[in-house]
Protein backbone atom coordinates (compact mmCIF):
# COMPACT_ATOMS: atom_id res chain seq x y z
CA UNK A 1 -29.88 -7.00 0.35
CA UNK A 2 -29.89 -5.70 -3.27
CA UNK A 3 -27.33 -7.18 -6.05
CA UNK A 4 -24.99 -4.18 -6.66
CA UNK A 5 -25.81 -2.24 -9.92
CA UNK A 6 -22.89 -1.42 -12.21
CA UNK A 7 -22.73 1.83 -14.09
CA UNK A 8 -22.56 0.96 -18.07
CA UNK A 9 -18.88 -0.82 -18.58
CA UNK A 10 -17.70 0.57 -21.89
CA UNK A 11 -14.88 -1.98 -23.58
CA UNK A 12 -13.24 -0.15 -26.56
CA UNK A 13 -11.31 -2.31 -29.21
CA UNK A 14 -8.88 -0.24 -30.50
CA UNK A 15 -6.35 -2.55 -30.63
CA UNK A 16 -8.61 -4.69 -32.63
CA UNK A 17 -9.97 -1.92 -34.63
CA UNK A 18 -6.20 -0.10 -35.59
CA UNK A 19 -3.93 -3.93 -36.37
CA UNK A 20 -7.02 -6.47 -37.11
CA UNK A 21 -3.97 -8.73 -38.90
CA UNK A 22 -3.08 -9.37 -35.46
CA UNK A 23 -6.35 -9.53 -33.54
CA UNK A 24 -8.18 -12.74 -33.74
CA UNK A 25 -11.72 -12.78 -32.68
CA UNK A 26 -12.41 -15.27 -30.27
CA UNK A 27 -14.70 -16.10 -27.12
CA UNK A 28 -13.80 -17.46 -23.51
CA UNK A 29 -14.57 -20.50 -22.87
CA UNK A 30 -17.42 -20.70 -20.35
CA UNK A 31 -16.42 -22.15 -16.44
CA UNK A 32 -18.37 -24.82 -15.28
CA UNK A 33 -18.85 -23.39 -11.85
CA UNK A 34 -16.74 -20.05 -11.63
CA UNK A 35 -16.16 -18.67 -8.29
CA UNK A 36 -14.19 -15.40 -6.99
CA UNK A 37 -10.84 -16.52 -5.18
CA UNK A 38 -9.65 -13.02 -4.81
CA UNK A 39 -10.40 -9.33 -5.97
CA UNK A 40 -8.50 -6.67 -6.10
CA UNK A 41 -10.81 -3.65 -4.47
CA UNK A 42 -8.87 -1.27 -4.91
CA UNK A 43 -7.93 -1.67 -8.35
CA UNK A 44 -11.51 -1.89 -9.35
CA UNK A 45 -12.47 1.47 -8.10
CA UNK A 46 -9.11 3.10 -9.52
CA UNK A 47 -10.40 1.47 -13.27
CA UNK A 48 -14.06 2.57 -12.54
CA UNK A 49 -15.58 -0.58 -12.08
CA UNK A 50 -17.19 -1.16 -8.42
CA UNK A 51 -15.83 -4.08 -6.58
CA UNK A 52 -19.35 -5.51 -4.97
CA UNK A 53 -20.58 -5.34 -8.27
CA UNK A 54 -17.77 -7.54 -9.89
CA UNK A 55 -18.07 -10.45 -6.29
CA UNK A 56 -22.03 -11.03 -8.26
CA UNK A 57 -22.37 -13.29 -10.57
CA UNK A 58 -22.32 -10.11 -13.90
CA UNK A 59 -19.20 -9.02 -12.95
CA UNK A 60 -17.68 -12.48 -12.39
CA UNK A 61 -19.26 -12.94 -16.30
CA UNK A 62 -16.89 -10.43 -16.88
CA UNK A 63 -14.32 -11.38 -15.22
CA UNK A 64 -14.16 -14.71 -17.49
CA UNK A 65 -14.90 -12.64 -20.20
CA UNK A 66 -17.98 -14.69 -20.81
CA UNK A 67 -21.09 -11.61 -19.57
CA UNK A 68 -19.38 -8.76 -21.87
CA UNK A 69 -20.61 -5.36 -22.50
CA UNK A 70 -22.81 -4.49 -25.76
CA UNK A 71 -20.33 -3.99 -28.50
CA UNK A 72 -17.48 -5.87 -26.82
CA UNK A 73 -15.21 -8.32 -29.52
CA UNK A 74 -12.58 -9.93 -27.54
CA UNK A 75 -9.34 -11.00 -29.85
CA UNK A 76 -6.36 -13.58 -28.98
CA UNK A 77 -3.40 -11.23 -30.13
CA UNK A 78 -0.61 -12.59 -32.53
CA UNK A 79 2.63 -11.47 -32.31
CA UNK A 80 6.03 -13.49 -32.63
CA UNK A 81 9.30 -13.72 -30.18
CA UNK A 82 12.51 -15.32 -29.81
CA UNK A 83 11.72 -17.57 -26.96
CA UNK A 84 15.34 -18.42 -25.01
CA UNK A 85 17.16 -17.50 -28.61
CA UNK A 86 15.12 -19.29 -31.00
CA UNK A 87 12.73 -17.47 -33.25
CA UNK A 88 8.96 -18.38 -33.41
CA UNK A 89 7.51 -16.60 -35.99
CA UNK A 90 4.02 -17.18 -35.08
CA UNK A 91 3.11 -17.06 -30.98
CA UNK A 92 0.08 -15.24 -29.55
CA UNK A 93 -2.26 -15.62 -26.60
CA UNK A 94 -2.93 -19.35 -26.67
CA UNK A 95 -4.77 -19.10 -23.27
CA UNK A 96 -5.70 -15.24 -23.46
CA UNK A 97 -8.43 -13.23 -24.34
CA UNK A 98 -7.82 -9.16 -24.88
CA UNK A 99 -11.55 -8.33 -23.88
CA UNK A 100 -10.93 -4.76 -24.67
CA UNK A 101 -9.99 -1.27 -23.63
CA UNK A 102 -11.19 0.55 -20.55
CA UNK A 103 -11.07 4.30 -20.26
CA UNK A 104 -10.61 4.81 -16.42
CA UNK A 105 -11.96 7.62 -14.85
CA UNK A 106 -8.66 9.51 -14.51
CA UNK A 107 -8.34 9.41 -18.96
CA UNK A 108 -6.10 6.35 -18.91
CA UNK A 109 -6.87 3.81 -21.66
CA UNK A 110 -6.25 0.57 -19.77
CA UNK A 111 -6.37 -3.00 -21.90
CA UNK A 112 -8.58 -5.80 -19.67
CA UNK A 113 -7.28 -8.89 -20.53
CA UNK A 114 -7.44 -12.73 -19.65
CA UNK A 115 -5.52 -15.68 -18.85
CA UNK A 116 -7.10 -19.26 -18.71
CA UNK A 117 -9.61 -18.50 -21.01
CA UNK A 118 -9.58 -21.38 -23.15
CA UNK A 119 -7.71 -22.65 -26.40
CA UNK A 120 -7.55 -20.00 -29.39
CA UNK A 121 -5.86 -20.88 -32.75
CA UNK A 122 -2.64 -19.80 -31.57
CA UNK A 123 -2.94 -22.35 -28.53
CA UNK A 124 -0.30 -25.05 -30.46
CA UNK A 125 -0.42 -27.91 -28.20
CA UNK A 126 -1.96 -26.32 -24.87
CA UNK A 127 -4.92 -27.06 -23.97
CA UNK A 128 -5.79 -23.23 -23.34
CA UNK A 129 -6.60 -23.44 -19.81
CA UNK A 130 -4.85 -22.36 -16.30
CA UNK A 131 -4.22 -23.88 -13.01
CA UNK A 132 -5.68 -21.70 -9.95
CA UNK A 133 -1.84 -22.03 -8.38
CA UNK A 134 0.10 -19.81 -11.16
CA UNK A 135 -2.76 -17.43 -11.71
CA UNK A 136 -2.74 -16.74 -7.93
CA UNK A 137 1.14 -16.38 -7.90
CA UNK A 138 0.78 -13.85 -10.63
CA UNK A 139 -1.87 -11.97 -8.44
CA UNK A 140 0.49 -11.89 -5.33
CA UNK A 141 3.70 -10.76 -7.37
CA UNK A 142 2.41 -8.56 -9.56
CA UNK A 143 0.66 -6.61 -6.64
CA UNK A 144 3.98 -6.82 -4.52
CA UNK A 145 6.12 -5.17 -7.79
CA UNK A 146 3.45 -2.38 -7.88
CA UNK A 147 3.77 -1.86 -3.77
CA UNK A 148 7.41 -1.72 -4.96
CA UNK A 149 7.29 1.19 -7.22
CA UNK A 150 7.79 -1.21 -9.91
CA UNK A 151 6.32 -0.70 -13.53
CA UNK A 152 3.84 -4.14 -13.81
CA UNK A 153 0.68 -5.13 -15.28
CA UNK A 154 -1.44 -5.87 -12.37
CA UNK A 155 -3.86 -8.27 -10.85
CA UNK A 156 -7.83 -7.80 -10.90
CA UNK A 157 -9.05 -10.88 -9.67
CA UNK A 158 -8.52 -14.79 -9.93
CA UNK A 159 -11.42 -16.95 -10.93
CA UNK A 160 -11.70 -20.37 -10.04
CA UNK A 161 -13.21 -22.44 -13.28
CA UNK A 162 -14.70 -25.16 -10.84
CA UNK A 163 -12.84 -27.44 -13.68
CA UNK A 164 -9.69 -29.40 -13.33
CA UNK A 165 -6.55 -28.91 -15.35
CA UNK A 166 -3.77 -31.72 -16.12
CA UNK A 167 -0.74 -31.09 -15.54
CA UNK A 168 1.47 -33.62 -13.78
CA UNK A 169 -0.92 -33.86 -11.71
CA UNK A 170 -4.44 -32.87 -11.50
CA UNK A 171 -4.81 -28.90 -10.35
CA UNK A 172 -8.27 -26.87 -9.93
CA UNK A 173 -8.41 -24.15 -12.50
CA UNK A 174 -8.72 -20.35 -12.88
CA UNK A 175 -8.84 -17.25 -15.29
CA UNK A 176 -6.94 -14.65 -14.23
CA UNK A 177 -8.36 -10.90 -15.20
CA UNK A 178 -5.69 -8.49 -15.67
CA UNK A 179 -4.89 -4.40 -15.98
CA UNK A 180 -2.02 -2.97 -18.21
CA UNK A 181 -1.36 0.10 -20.24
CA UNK A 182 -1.26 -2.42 -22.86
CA UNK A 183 -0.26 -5.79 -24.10
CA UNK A 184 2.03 -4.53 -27.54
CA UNK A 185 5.34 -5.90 -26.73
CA UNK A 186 8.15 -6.49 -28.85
CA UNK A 187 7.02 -9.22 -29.89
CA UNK A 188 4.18 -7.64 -31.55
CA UNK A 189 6.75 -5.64 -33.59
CA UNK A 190 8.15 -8.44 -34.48
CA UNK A 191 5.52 -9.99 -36.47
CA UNK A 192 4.27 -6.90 -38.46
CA UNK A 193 8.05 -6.48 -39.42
CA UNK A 194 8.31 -10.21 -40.25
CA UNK A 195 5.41 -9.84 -42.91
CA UNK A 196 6.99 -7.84 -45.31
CA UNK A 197 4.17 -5.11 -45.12
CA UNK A 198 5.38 -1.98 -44.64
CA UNK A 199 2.56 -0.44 -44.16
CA UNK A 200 1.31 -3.09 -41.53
CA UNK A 201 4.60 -2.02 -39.71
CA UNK A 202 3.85 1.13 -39.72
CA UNK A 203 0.03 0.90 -38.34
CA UNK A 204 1.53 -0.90 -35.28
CA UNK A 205 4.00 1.75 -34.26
CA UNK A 206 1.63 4.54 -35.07
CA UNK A 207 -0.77 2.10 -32.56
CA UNK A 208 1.86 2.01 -29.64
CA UNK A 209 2.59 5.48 -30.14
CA UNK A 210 -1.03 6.51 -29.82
CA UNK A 211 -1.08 4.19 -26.59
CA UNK A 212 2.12 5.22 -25.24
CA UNK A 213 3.69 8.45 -26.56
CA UNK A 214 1.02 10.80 -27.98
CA UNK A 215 3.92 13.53 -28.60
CA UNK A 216 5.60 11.59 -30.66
CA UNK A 217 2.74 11.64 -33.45
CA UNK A 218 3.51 14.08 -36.13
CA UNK A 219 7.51 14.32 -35.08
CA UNK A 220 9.71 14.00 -38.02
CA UNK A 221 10.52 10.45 -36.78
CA UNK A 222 8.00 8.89 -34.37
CA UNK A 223 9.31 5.01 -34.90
CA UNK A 224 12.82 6.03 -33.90
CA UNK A 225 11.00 8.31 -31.50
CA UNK A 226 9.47 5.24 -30.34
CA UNK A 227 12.33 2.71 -30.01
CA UNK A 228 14.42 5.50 -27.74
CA UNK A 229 11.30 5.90 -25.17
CA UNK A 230 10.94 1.98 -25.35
CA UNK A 231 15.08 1.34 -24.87
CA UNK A 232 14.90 4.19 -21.99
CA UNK A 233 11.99 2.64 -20.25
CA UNK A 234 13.10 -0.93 -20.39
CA UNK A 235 16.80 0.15 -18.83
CA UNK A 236 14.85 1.99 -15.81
CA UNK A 237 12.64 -1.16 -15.04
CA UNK A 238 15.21 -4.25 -15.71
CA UNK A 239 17.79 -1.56 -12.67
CA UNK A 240 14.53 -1.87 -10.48
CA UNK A 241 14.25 -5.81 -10.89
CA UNK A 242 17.36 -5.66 -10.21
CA UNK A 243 17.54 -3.39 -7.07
CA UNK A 244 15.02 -5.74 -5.61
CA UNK A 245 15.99 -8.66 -6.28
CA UNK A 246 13.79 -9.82 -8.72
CA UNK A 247 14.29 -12.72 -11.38
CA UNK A 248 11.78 -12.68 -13.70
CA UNK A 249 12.80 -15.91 -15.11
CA UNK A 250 11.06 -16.10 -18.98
CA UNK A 251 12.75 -12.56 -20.33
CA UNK A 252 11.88 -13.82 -24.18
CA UNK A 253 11.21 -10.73 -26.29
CA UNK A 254 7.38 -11.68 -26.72
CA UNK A 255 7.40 -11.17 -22.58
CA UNK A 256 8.78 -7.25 -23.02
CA UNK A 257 6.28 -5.03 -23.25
CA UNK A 258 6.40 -1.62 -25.31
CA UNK A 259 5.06 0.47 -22.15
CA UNK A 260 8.09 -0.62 -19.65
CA UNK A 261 5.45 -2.97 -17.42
CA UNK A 262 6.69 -6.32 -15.84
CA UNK A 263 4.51 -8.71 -17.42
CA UNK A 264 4.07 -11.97 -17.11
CA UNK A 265 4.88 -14.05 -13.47
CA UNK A 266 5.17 -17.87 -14.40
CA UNK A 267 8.56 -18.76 -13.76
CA UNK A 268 9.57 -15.74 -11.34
CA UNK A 269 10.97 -15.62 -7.77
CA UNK A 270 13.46 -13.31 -5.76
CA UNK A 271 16.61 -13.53 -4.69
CA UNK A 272 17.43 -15.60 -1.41
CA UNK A 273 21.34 -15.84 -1.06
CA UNK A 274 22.56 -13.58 -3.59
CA UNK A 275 24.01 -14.94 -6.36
CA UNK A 276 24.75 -13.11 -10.04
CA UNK A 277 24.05 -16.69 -11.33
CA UNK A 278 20.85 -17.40 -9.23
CA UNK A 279 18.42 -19.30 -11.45
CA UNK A 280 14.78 -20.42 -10.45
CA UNK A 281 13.36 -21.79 -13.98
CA UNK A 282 13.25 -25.07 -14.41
CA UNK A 283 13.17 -24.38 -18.03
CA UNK A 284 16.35 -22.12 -18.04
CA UNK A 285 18.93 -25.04 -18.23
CA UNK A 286 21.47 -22.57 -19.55
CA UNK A 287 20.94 -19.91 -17.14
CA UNK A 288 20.16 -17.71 -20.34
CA UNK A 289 18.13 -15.62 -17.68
CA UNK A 290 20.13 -15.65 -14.50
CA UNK A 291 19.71 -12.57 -12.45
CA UNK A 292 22.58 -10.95 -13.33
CA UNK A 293 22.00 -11.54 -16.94
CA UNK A 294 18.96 -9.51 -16.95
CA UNK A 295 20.78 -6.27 -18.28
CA UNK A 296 22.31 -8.04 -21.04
CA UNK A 297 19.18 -10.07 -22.32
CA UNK A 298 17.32 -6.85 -22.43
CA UNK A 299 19.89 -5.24 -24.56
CA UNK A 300 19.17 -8.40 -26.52
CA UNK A 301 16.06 -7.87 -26.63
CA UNK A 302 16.16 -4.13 -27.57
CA UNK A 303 18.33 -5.35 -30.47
CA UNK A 304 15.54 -7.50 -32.17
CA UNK A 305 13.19 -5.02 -31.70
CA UNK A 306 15.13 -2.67 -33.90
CA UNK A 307 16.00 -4.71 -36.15
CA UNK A 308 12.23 -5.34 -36.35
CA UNK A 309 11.76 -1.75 -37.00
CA UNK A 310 14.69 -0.85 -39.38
CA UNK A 311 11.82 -0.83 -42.10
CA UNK A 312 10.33 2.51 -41.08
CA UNK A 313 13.23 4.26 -39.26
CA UNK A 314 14.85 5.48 -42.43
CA UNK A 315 14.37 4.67 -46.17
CA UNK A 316 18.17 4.41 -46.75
CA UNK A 317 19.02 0.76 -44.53
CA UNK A 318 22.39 2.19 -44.00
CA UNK A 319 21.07 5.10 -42.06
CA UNK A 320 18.35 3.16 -41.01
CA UNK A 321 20.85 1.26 -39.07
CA UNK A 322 23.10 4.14 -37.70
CA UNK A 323 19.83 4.86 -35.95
CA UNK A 324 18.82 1.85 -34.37
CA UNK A 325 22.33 1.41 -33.04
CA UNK A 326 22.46 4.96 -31.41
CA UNK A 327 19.23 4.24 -29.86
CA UNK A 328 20.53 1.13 -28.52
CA UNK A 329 23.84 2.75 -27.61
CA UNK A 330 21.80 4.74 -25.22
CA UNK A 331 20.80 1.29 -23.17
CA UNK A 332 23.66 0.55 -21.42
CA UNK A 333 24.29 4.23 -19.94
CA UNK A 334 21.04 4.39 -19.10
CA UNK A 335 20.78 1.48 -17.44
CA UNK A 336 24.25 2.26 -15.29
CA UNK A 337 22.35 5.53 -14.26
CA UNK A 338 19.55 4.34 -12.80
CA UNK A 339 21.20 1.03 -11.35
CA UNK A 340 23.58 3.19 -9.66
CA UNK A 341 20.64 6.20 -8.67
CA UNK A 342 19.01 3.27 -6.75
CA UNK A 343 21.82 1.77 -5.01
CA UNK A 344 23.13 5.11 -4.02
CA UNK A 345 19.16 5.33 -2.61
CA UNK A 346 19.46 1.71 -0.80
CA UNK A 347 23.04 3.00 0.68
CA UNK A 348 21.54 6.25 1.65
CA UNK A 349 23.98 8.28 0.63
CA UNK A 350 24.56 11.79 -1.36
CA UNK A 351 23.61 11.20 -5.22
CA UNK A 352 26.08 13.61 -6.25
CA UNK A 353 29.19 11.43 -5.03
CA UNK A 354 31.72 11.44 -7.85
CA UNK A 355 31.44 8.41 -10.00
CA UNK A 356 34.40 6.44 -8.56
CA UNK A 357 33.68 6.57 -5.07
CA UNK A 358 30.24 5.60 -6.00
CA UNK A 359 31.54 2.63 -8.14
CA UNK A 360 33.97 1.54 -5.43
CA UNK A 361 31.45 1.33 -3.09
CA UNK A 362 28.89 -0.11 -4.44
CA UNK A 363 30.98 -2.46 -6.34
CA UNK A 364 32.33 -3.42 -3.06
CA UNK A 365 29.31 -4.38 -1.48
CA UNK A 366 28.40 -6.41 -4.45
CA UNK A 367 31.46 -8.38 -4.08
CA UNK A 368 30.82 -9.02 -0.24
CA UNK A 369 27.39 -10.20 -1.16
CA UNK A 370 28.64 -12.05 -3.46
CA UNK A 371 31.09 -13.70 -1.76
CA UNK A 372 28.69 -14.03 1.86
CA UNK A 373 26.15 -15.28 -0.14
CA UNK A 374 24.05 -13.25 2.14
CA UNK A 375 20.04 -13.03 1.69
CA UNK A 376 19.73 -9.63 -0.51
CA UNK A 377 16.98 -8.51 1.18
CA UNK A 378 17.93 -8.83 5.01
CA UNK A 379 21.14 -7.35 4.03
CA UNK A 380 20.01 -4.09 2.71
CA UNK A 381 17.79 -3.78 5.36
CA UNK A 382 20.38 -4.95 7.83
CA UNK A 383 21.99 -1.70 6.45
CA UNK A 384 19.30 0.45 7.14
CA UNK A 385 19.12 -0.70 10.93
CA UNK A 386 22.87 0.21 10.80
CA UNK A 387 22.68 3.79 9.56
CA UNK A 388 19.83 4.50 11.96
CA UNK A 389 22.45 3.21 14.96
CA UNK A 390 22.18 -0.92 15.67
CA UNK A 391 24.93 -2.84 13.30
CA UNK A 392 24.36 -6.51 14.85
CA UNK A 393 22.66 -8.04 12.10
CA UNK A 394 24.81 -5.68 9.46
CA UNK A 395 27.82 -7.71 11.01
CA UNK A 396 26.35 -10.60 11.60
CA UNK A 397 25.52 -11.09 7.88
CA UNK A 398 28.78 -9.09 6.12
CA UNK A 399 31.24 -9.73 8.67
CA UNK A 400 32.83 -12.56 7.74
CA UNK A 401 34.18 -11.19 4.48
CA UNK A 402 37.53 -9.52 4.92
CA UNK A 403 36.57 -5.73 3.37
CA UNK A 404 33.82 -5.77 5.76
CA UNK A 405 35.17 -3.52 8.37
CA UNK A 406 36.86 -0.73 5.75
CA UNK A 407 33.81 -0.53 3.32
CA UNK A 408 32.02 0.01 6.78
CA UNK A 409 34.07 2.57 8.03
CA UNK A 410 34.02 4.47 3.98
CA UNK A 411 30.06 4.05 4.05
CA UNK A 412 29.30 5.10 7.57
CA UNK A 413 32.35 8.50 7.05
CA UNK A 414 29.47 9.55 4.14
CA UNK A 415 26.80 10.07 7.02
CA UNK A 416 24.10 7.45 5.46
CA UNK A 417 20.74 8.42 6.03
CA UNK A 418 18.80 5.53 7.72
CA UNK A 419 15.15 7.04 7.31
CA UNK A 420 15.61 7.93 3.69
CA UNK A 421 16.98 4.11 3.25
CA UNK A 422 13.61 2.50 5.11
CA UNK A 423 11.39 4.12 2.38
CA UNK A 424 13.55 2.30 -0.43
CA UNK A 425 14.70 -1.13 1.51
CA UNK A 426 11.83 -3.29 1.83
CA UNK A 427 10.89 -5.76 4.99
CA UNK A 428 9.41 -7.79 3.15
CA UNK A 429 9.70 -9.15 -0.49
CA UNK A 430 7.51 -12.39 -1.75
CA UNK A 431 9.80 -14.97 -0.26
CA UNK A 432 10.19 -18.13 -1.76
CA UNK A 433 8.83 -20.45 0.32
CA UNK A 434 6.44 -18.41 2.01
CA UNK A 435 4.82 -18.11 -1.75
CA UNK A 436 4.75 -21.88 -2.20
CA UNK A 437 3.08 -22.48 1.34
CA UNK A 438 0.52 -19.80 0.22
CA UNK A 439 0.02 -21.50 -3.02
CA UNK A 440 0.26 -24.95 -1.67
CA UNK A 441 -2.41 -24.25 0.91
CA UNK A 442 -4.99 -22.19 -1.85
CA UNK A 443 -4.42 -25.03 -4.14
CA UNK A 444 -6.24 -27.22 -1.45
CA UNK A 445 -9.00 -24.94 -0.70
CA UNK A 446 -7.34 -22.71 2.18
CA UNK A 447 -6.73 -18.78 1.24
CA UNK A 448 -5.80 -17.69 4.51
CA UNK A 449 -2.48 -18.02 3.94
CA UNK A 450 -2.17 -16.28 0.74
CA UNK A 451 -4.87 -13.21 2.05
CA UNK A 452 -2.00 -12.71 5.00
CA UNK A 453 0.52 -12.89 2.60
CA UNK A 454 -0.75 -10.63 0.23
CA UNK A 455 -1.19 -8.79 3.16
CA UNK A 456 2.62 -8.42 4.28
CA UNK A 457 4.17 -7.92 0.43
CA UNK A 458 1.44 -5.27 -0.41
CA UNK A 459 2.73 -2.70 2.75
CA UNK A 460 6.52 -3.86 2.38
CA UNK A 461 8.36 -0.74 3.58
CA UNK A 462 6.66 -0.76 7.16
CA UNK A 463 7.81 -3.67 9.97
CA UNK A 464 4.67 -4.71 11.41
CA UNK A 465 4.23 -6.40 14.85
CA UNK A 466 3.29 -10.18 13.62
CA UNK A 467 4.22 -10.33 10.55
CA UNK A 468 7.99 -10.50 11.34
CA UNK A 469 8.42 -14.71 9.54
CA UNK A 470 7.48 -12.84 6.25
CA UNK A 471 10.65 -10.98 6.84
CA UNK A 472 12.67 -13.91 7.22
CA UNK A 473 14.90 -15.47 4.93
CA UNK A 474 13.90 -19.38 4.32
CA UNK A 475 15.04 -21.77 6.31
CA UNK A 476 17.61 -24.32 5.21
CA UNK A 477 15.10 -27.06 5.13
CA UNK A 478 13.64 -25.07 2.25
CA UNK A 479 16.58 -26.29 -0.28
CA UNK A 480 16.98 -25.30 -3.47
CA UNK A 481 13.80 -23.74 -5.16
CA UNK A 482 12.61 -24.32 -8.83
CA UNK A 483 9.69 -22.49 -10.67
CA UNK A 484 7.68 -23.65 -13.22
CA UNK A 485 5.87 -21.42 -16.09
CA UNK A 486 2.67 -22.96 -14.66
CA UNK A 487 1.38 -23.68 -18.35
């Protein structure tokens, strides 16, 4: 057979090319003996790039960025953050490489982008490199959020280095190739602004506008333009985490992006027995990003970035201000909106219920949960059994709690619509355990597990004969569960 030949792969640097103060030219470090753990197909042929050419040993190349297209210049890109409250005025991607921009065949300008590349100068004490275990865990979450309906940067493959990686212990290693609209976050913002250069400022807004919100270029005021699409996008995705289930674990302002993508899996997981408080991250000791903090830290978050940007909003600081705070006004609302859209989706009922009845009910259920403890997931999909007729394993999990029987008698009197609810209540969600068994198991050399779970979490709205233990919540024995950032 004949080695797959790959049209010309164009990689534009306009990142690079538009904010070079916070591009740093830099090269992957070459793998001793890379090797393709997993590929996403279908992602390939959605960017333009075809998949049997990427399994030979070019597009592998490019997948650790070290076989690049003519004209390529791959950058580490600096930006700053306030990582759990503290400000770092000088972060970047310590073990990433931007390779550069692909234009897809549908127009889109997508950024291609590593992780486990190797050091770069703003590495700090890291040793630049990744273990195969975390990149994979990104692969398999970030793919699940997309089968979700959830705004994510997503997988394209995981490379195994054929080198080691210490870490506690010793841990094979991999680069992980990645797709997003792009990699500007707020963090990015947050630099330029901290510079004192105006001018620099304003470059990287006009950049994210030209990546994000053409329209806005030429409006009378396309950085305040800019910070009300950002606060409006950010309040959509943090109600779909949410509405899943989803902790993302690490919600520092350099890990929120400007386009309203989850980015960025390392100390992640979903909810089990729900709990506002639940915490995974080992790193988290304060619970600073419990799950039902997530609203609030992203109004946080919102809040530096416009104080980042008070520079170019208005010349007058005093109405520079009155801006940024009606923009971030606007979070909180919108937030509520779509928070209480979805839930009104899970519960299958009318979206034009008056606002109290819709509070009350929902607020209800969220104190049964709450006070059940019962697994998210099943429970919401426990409800969809019930509206299509079968309420055993509705009761069985909500029963207990005292309002049960009267919130079920309100909720069923609205005439819930049990198909509509299957298309928004997943089966299956990446549980906890079922993800460490995966990674446990690749980690040793065995990808079965993780190819059947990827399997189950990318088709999540459909119950498949077989597949029903990815449905089911962990068993005790499980215990508590910790993440780790996997750095």
């Amino acid at each position: 057979m004949g080695t797959a030949t790959q049209p010309t792969i164009a990689l534009e640097g306009g990142f690079a090319g538009a904010v070079p103060e916070l591009a740093i030219p830099w090269q992957a470090a070459e793998p001793p003996a890379p090797r393709l753990l997993v590929l996403n197909a279908a992602l390939a042929e959605e960017v333009g790039i075809d998949p049997s050419w990427l399994r030979g040993p070019e597009g592998v190349g490019l997948l650790t960025g070290t076989r690049l297209p003519d004209g390529a210049t791959p950058v580490a890109q600096v930006y700053a953050g306030h990582q759990f409250g503290s400000y770092s005025p000088r972060l970047g991607d310590g073990r990433a490489l931007l390779l550069g921009e692909l234009r897809a065949p549908d127009g889109r300008l997508l950024d291609l982008h590593l992780k486990g590349s190797g050091r770069t100068p703003t590495a700090r004490a890291g040793d630049g490199f990744a273990a195969a275990g975390p990149m994979l865990r990104e692969h398999l979450v970030s793919e699940a959020m997309h089968a979700l309906g959830i705004p994510t940067t997503r997988s394209l493959a995981v490379v195994a280095t054929g080198g080691a990686v210490r870490r506690e212990t010793t841990l094979p290693g991999a680069v992980l190739a990645r797709i997003a609209s792009s990699h500007l976050r707020v963090g990015s913002i947050q630099y330029a602004s901290a510079t004192g250069d105006r001018a620099l400022l304003r470059r990287v807004v006009d950049h994210a506008i030209d990546r994000h919100h053409p329209d806005l270029v030429g409006t009378d005021a396309p950085a305040l333009g800019l910070l009300q699409r950002v606060v409006a996008a950010q309040a959509a995705l943090v109600a779909h985490w949410m509405l899943v289930g989803f902790v993302h674990g690490v919600m520092n302002t350099d890990n929120m992006t400007l386009s309203g993508e989850t980015i960025d899996y390392g100390p992640c997981a979903f909810l089990d027995a729900f709990d506002t408080s639940t915490v995974y991250s080992s790193i988290d000791t304060g619970g600073r990003y419990a799950y039902g903090n997530q609203p609030g830290i992203a109004a946080w978050n919102l809040a530096r970035l416009a104080e980042a940007l008070l520079p170019v909003l208005d010349d007058d600081p005093h109405r520079a201000l009155e801006l940024a705070q009606a923009a971030l006004d606007d979070f909180a609302p919108q937030h509520a909106s779509a928070w209480r859209t979805g839930m009104l989706a899970k519960l299958g009922v009318r979206q034009d219920l008056d606002d109290p009845d819709a509070a009350a009910l929902v607020g209800d259920l969220m104190g049964m949960l709450q006070e059940t403890r019962a697994d998210h997931t099943s429970c919401f999909r426990a409800l969809t059994d019930a509206a299509l007729g079968d309420d055993q394993r509705l009761r069985a999990l909500l029963g207990a709690s005292p309002g049960f029987d009267d919130w079920a008698r309100r909720w069923t009197a609205l005439g819930p619509d049990g198909s509509a609810m299957a298309a928004v209540n997943p089966v299956v969600i990446p549980r906890n355990h079922l993800v460490e068994e995966a990674l446990a198991a690749a980690t040793e050399g065995d990808l079965a597990p993780f190819e059947r779970l990827l399997d189950a979490v990318t088709t999540p709205y459909v119950e498949r004969p077989g597949f029903e233990r990815y449905a089911a919540p962990a068993p005790e024995a499980f215990g508590a569960y910790r993440t780790f950032c996997g750095t």
